[in-house]
PDB file of N, CA and C in Angstrom:
ATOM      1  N   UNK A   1       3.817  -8.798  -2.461  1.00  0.00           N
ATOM      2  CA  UNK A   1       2.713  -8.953  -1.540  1.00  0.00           C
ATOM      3  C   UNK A   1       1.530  -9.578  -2.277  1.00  0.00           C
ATOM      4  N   UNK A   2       1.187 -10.959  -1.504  1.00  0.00           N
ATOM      5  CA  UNK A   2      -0.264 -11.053  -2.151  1.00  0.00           C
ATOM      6  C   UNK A   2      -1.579 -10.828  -1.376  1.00  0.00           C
ATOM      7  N   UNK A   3      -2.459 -10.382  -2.296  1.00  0.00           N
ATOM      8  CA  UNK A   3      -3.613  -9.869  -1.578  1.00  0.00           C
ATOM      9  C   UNK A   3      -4.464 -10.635  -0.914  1.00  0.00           C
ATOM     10  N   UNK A   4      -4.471 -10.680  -0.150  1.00  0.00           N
ATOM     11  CA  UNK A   4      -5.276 -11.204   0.900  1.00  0.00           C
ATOM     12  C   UNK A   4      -6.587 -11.050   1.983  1.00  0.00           C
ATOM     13  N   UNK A   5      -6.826  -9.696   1.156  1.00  0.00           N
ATOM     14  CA  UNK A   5      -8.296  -9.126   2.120  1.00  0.00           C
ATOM     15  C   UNK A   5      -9.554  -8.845   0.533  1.00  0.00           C
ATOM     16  N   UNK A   6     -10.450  -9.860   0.534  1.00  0.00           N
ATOM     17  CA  UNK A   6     -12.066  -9.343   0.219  1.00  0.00           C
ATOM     18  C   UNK A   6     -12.476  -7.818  -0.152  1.00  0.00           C
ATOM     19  N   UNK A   7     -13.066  -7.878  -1.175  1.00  0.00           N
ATOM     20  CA  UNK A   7     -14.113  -6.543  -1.255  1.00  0.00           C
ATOM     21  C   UNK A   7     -14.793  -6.280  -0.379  1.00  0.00           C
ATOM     22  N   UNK A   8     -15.321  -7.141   0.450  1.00  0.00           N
ATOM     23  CA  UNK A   8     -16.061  -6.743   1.979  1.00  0.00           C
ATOM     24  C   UNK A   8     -15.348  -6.271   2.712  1.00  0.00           C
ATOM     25  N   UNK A   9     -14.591  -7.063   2.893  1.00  0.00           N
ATOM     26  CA  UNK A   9     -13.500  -6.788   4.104  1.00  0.00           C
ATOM     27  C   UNK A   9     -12.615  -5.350   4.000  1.00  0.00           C
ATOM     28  N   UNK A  10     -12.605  -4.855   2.880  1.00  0.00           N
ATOM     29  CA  UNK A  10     -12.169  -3.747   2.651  1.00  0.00           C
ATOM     30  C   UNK A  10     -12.932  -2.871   2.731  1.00  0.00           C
ATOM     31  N   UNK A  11     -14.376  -2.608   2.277  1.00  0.00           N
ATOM     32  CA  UNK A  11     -15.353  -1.939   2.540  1.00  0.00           C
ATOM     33  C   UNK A  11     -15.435  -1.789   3.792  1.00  0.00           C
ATOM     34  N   UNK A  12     -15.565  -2.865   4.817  1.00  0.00           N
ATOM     35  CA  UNK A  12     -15.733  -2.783   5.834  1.00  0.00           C
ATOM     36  C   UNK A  12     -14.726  -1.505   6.472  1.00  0.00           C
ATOM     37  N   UNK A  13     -13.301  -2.203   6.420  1.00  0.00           N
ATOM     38  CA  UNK A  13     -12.585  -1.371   6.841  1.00  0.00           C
ATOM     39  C   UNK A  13     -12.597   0.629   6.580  1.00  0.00           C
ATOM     40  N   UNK A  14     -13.078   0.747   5.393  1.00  0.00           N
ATOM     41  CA  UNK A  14     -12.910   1.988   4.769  1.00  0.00           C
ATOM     42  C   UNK A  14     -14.036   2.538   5.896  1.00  0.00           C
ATOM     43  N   UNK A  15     -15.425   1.995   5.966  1.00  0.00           N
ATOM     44  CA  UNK A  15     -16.310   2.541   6.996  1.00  0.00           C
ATOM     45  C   UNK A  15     -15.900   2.774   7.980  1.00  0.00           C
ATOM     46  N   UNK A  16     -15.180   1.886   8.365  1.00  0.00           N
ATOM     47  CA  UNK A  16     -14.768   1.776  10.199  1.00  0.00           C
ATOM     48  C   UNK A  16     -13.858   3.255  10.453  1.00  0.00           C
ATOM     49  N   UNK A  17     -13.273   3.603   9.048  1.00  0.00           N
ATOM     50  CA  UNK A  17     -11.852   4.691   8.730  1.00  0.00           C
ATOM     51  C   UNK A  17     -12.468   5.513   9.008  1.00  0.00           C
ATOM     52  N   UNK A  18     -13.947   5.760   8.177  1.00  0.00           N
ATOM     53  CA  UNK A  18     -14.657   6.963   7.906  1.00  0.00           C
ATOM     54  C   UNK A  18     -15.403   7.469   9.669  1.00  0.00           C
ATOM     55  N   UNK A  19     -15.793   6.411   9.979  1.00  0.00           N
ATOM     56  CA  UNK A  19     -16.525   6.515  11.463  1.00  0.00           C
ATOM     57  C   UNK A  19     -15.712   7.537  12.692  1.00  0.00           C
ATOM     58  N   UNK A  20     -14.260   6.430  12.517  1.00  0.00           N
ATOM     59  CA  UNK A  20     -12.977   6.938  13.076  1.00  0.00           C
ATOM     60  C   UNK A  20     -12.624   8.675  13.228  1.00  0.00           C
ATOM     61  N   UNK A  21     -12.515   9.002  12.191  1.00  0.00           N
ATOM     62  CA  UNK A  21     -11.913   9.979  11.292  1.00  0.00           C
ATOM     63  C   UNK A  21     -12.920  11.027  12.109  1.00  0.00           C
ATOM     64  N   UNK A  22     -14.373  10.777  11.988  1.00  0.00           N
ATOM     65  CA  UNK A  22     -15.495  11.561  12.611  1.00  0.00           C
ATOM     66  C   UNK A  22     -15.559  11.745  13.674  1.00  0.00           C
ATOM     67  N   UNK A  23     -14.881  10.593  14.384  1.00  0.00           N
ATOM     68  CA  UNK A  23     -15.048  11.106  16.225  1.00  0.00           C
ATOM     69  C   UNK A  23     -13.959  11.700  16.438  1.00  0.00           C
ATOM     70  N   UNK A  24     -12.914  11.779  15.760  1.00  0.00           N
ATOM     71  CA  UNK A  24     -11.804  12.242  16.100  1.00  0.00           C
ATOM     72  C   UNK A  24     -11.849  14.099  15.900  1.00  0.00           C
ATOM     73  N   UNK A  25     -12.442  14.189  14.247  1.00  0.00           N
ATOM     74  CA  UNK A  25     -12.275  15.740  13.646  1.00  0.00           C
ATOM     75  C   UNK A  25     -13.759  16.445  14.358  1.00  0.00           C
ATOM     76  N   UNK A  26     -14.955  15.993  15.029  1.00  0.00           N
ATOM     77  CA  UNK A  26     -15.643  16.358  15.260  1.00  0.00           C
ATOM     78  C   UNK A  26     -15.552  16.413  17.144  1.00  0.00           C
ATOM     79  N   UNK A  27     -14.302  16.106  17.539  1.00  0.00           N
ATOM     80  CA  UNK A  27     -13.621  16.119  18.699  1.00  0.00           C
ATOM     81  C   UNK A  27     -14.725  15.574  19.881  1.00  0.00           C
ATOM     82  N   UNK A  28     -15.605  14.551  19.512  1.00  0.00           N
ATOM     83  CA  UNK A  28     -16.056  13.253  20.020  1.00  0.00           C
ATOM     84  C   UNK A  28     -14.892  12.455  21.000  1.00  0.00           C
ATOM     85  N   UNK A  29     -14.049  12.401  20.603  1.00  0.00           N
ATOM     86  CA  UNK A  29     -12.798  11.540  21.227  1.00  0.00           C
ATOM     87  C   UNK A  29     -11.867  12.479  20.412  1.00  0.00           C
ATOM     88  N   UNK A  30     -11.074  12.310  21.849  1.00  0.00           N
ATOM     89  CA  UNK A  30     -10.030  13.769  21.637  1.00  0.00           C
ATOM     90  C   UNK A  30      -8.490  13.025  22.888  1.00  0.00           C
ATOM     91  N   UNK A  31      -7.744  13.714  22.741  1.00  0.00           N
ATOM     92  CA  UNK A  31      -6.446  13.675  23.502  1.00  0.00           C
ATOM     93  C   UNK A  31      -5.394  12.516  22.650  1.00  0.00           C
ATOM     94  N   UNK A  32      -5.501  11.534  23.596  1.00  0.00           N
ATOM     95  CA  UNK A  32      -4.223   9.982  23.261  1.00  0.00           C
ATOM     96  C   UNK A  32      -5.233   9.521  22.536  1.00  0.00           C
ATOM     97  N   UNK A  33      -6.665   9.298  23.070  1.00  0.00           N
ATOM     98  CA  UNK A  33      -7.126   7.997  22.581  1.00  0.00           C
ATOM     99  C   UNK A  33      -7.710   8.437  21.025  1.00  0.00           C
ATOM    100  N   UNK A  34      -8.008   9.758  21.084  1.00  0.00           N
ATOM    101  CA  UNK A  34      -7.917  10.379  19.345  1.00  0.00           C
ATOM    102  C   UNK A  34      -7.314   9.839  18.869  1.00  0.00           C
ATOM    103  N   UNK A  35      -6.193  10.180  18.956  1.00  0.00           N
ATOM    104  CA  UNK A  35      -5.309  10.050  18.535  1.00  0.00           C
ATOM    105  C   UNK A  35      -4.659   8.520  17.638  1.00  0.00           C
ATOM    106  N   UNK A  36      -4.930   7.695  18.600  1.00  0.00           N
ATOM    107  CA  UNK A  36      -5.083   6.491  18.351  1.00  0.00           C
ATOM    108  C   UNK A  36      -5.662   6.077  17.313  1.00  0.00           C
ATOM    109  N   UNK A  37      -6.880   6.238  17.635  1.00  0.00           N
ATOM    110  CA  UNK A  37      -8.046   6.262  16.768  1.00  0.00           C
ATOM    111  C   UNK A  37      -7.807   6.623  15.529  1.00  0.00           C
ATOM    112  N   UNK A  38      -7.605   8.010  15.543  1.00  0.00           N
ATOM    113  CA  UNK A  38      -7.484   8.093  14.002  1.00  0.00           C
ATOM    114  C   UNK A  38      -5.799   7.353  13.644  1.00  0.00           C
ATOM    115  N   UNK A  39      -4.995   7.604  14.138  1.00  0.00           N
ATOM    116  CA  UNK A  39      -4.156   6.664  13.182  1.00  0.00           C
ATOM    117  C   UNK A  39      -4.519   4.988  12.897  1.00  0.00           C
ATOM    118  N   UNK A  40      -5.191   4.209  13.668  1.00  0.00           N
ATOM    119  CA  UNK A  40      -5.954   3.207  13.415  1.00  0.00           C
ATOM    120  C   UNK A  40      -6.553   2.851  11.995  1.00  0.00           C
ATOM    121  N   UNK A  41      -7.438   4.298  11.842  1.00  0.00           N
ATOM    122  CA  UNK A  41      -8.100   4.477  10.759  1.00  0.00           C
ATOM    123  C   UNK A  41      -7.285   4.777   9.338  1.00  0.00           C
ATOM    124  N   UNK A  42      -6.050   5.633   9.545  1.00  0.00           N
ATOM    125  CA  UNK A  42      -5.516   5.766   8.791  1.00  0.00           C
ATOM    126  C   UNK A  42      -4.966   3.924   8.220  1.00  0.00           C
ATOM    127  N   UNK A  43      -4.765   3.532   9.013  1.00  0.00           N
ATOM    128  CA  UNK A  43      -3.928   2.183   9.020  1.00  0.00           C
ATOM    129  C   UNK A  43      -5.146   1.181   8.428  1.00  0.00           C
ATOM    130  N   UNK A  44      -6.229   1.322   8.577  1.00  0.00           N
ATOM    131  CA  UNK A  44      -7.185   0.780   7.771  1.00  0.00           C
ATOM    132  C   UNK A  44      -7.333   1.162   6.542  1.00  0.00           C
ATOM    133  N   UNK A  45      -7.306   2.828   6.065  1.00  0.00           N
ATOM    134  CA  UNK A  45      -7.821   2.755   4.857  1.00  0.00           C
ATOM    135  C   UNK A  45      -6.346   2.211   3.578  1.00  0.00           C
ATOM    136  N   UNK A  46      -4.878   2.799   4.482  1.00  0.00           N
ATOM    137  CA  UNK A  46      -4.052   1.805   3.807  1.00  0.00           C
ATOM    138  C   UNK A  46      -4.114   0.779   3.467  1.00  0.00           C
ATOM    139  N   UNK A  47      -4.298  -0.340   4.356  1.00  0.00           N
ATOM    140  CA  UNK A  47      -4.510  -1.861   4.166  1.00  0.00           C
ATOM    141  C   UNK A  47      -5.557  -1.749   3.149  1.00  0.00           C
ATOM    142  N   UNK A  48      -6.622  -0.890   3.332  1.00  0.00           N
ATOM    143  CA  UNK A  48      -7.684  -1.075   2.141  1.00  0.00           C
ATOM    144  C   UNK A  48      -7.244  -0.894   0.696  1.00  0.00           C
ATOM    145  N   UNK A  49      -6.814  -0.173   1.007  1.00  0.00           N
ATOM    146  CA  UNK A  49      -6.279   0.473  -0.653  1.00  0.00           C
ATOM    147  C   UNK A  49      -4.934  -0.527  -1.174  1.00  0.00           C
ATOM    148  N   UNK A  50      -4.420  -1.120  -0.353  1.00  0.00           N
ATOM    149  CA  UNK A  50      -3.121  -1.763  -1.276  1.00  0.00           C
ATOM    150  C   UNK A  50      -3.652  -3.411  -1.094  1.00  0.00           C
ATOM    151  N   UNK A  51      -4.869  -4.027  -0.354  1.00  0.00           N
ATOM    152  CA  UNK A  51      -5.537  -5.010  -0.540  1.00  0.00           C
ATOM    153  C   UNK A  51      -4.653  -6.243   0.615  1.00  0.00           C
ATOM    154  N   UNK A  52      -4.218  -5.374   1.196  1.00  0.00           N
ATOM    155  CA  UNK A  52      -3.108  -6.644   2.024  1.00  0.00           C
ATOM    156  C   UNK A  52      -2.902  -6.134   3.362  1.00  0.00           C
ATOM    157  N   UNK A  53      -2.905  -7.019   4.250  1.00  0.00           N
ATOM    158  CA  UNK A  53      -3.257  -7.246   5.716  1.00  0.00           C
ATOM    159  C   UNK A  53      -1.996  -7.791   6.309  1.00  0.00           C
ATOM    160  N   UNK A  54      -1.213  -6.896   6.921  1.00  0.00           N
ATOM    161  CA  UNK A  54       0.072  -7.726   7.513  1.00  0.00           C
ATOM    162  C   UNK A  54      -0.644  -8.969   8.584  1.00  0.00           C
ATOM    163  N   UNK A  55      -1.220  -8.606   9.331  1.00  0.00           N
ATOM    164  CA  UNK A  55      -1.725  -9.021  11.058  1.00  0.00           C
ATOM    165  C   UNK A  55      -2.090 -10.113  10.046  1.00  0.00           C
ATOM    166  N   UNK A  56      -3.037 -10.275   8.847  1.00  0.00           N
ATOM    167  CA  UNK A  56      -3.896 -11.372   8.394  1.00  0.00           C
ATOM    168  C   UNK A  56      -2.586 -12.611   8.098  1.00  0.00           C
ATOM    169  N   UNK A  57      -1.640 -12.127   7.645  1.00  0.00           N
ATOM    170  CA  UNK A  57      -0.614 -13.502   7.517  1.00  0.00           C
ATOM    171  C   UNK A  57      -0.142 -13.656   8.817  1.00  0.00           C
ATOM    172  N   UNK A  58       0.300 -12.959   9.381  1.00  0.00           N
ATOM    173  CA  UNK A  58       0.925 -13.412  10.732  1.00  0.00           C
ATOM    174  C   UNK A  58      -0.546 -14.619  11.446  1.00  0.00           C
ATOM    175  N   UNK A  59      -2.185 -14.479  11.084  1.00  0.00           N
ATOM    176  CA  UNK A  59      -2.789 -15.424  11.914  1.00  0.00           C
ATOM    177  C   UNK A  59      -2.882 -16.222  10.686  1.00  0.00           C
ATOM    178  N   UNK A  60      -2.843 -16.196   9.409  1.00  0.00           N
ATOM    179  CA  UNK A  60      -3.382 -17.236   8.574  1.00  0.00           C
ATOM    180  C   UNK A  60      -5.045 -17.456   7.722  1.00  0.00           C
ATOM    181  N   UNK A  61      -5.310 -15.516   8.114  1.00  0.00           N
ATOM    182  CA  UNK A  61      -6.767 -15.541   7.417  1.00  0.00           C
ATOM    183  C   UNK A  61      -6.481 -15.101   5.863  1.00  0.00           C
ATOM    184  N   UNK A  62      -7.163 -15.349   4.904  1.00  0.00           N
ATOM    185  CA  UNK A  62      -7.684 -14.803   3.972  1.00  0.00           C
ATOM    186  C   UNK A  62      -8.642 -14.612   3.237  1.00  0.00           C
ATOM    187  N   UNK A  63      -9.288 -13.207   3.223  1.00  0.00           N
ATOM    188  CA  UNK A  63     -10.880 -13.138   3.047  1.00  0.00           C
ATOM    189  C   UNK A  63     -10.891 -12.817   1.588  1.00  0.00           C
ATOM    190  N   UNK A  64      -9.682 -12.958   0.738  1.00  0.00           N
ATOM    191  CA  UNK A  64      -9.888 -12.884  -0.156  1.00  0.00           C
ATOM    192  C   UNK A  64     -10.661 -14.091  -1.209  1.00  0.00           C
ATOM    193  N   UNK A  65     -11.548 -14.119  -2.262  1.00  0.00           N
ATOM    194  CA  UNK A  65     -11.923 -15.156  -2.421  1.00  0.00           C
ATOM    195  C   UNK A  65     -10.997 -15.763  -3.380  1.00  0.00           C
ATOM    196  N   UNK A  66     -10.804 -17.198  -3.881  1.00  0.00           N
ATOM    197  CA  UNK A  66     -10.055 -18.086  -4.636  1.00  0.00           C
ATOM    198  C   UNK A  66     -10.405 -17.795  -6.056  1.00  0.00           C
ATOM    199  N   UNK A  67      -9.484 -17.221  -7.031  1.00  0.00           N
ATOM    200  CA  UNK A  67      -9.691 -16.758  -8.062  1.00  0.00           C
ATOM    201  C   UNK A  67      -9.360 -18.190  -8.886  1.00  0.00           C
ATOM    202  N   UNK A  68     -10.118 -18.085  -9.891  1.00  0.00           N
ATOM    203  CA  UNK A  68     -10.668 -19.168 -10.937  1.00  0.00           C
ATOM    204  C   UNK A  68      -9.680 -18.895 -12.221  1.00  0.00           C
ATOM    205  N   UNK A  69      -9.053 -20.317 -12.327  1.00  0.00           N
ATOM    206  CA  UNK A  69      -7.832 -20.173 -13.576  1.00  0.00           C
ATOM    207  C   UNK A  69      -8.296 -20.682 -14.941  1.00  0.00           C
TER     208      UNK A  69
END
């Protein structure tokens, strides 16, 4: 796998996890769409942590920046 998602873009995501995670355990959003939600989040902070974005190859983004040889 090559990495393909930014230090931003990962940050980003980890927030969005953390936000998630809060409406869900603080039962803000509750039932299916909890539910959702937090596995969403879970599915973000993965992608964060191993630096790679399935969905991002399937469209052709990469926010990673061009490393210098």
């Amino acid at each position: 796998m090559k990495v393909n998602m930014g230090t931003v873009d990962r940050i980003i995501r980890i927030v969005i996890a953390a936000v998630l995670a809060y409406l869900y355990f603080s039962q803000t959003v509750g039932g299916t769409l909890g539910l959702i939600l937090l596995i969403l989040g879970v599915v973000f902070v993965l992608t964060s942590v191993v630096g790679f974005c399935p969905l991002y190859t399937l469209v052709g983004i990469n926010t990673c920046p061009a490393k210098k040889e």
